[in-house]
C-alpha atoms as a PDB file:
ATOM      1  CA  UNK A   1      -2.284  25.954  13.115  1.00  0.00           C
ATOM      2  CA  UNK A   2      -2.135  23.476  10.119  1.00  0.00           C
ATOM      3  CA  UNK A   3       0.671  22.033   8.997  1.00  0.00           C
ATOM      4  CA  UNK A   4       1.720  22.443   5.178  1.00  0.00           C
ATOM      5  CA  UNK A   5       3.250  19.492   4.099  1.00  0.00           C
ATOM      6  CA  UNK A   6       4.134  20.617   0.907  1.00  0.00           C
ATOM      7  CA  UNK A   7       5.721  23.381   2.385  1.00  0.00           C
ATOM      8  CA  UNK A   8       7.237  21.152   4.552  1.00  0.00           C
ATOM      9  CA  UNK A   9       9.375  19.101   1.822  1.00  0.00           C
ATOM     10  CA  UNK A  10      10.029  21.983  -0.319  1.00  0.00           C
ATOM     11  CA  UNK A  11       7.335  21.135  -3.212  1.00  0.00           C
ATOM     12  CA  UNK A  12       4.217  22.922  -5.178  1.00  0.00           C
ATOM     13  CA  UNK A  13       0.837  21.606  -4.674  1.00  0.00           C
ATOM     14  CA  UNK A  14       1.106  20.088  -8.169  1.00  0.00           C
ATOM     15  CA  UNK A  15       4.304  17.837  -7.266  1.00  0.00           C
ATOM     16  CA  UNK A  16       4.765  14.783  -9.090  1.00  0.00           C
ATOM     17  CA  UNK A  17       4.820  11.667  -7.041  1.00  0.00           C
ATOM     18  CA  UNK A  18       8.429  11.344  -8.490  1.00  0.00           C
ATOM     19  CA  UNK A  19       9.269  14.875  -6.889  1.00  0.00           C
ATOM     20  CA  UNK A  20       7.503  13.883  -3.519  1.00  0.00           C
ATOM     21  CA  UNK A  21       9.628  10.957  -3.125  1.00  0.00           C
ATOM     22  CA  UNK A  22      13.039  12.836  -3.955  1.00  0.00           C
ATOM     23  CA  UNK A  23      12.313  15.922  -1.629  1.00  0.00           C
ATOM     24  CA  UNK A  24      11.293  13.154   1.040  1.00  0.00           C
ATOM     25  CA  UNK A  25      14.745  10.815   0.760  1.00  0.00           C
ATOM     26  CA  UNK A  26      16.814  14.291   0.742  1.00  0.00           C
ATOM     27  CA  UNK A  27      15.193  15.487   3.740  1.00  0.00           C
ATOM     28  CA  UNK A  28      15.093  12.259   5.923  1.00  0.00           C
ATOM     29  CA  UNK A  29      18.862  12.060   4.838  1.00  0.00           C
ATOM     30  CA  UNK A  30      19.294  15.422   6.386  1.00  0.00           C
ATOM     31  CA  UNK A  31      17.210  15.496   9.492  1.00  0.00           C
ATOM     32  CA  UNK A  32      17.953  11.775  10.716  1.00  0.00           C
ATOM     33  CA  UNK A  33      18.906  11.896  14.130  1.00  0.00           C
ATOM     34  CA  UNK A  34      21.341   9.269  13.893  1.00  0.00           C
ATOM     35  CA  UNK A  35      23.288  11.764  11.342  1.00  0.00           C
ATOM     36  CA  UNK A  36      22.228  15.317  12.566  1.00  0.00           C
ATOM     37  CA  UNK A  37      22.284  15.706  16.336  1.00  0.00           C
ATOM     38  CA  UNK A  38      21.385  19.746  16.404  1.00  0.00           C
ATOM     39  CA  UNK A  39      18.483  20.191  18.442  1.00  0.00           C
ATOM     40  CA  UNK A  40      15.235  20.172  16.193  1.00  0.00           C
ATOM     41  CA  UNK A  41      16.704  17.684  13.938  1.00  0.00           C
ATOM     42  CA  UNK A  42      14.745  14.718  15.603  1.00  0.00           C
ATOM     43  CA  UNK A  43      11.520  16.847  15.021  1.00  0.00           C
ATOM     44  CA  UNK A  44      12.016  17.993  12.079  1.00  0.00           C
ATOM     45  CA  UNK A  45      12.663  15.035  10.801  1.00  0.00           C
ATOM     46  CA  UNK A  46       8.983  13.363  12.235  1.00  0.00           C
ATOM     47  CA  UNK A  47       7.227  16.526  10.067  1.00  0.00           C
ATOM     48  CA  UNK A  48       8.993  15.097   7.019  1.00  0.00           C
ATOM     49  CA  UNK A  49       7.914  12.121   7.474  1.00  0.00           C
ATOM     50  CA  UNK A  50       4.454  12.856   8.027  1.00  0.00           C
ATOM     51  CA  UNK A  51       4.738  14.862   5.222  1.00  0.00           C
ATOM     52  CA  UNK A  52       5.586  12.317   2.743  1.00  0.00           C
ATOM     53  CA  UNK A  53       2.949   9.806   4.621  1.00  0.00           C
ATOM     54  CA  UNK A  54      -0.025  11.988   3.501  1.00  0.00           C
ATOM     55  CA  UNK A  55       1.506  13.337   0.267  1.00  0.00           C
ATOM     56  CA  UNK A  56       2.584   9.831  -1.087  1.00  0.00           C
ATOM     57  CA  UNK A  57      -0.385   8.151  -0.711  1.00  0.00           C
ATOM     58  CA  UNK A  58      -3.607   9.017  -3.568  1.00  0.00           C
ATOM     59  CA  UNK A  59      -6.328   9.291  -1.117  1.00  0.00           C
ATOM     60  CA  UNK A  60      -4.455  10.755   1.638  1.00  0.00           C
ATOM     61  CA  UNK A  61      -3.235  13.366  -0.500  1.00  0.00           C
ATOM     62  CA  UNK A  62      -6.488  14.031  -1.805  1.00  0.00           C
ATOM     63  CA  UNK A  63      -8.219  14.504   1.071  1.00  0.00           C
ATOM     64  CA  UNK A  64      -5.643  16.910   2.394  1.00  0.00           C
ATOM     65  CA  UNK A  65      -5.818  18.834  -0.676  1.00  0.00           C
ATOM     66  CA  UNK A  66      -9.552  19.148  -0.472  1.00  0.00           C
ATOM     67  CA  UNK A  67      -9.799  19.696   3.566  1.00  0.00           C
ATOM     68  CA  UNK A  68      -6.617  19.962   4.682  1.00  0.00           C
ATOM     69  CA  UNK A  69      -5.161  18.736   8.154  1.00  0.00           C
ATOM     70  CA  UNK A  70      -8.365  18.610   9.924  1.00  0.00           C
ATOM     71  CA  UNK A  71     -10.047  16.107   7.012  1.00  0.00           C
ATOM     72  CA  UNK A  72      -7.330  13.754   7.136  1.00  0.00           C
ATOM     73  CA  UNK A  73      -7.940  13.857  11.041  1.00  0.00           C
ATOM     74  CA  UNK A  74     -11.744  12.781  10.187  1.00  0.00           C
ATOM     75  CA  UNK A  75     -13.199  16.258  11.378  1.00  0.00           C
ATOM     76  CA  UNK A  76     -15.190  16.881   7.850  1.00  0.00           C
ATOM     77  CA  UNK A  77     -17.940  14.758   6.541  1.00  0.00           C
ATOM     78  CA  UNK A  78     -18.464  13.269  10.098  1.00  0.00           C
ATOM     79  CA  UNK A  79     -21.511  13.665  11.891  1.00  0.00           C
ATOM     80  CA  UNK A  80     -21.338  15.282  15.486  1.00  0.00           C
ATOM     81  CA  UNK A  81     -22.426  12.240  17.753  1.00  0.00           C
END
């Protein structure tokens, strides 16, 4: 199953880089491990931040918008071979 990042930091699909950034710092603050030890936190906290890797940059984001998951993972526009 794909992951949603925007669902992932809270956001719309039309998110602002400004809003992208703020729902990333809140979340990372919440889910660090070294300040939230309930179990999950740690992974939780890895989604986030994979979140915000994709969302915050242009092309990264693009691509996910366009294909989702599996384009930023080079499975579209690739030949088989």
């Amino acid at each position: 199953m794909e992951k949603d990042y925007y669902k992932i930091l809270g956001l719309a699909k039309n998110a602002t880089d400004d809003d992208i950034k703020k729902a990333y710092r809140k979340l990372a603050l919440k889910y660090h491990p070294d300040k939230n030890k309930t179990p999950g936190a740690e992974e939780r906290f890895k989604e986030v931040a994979e979140a915000y890797e994709v969302l915050s940059d242009k092309k990264k984001r693009e691509i996910y918008d366009t294909h989702g998951e599996t384009g930023l993972k080079g499975g579209v526009g690739r030949p088989n071979g």
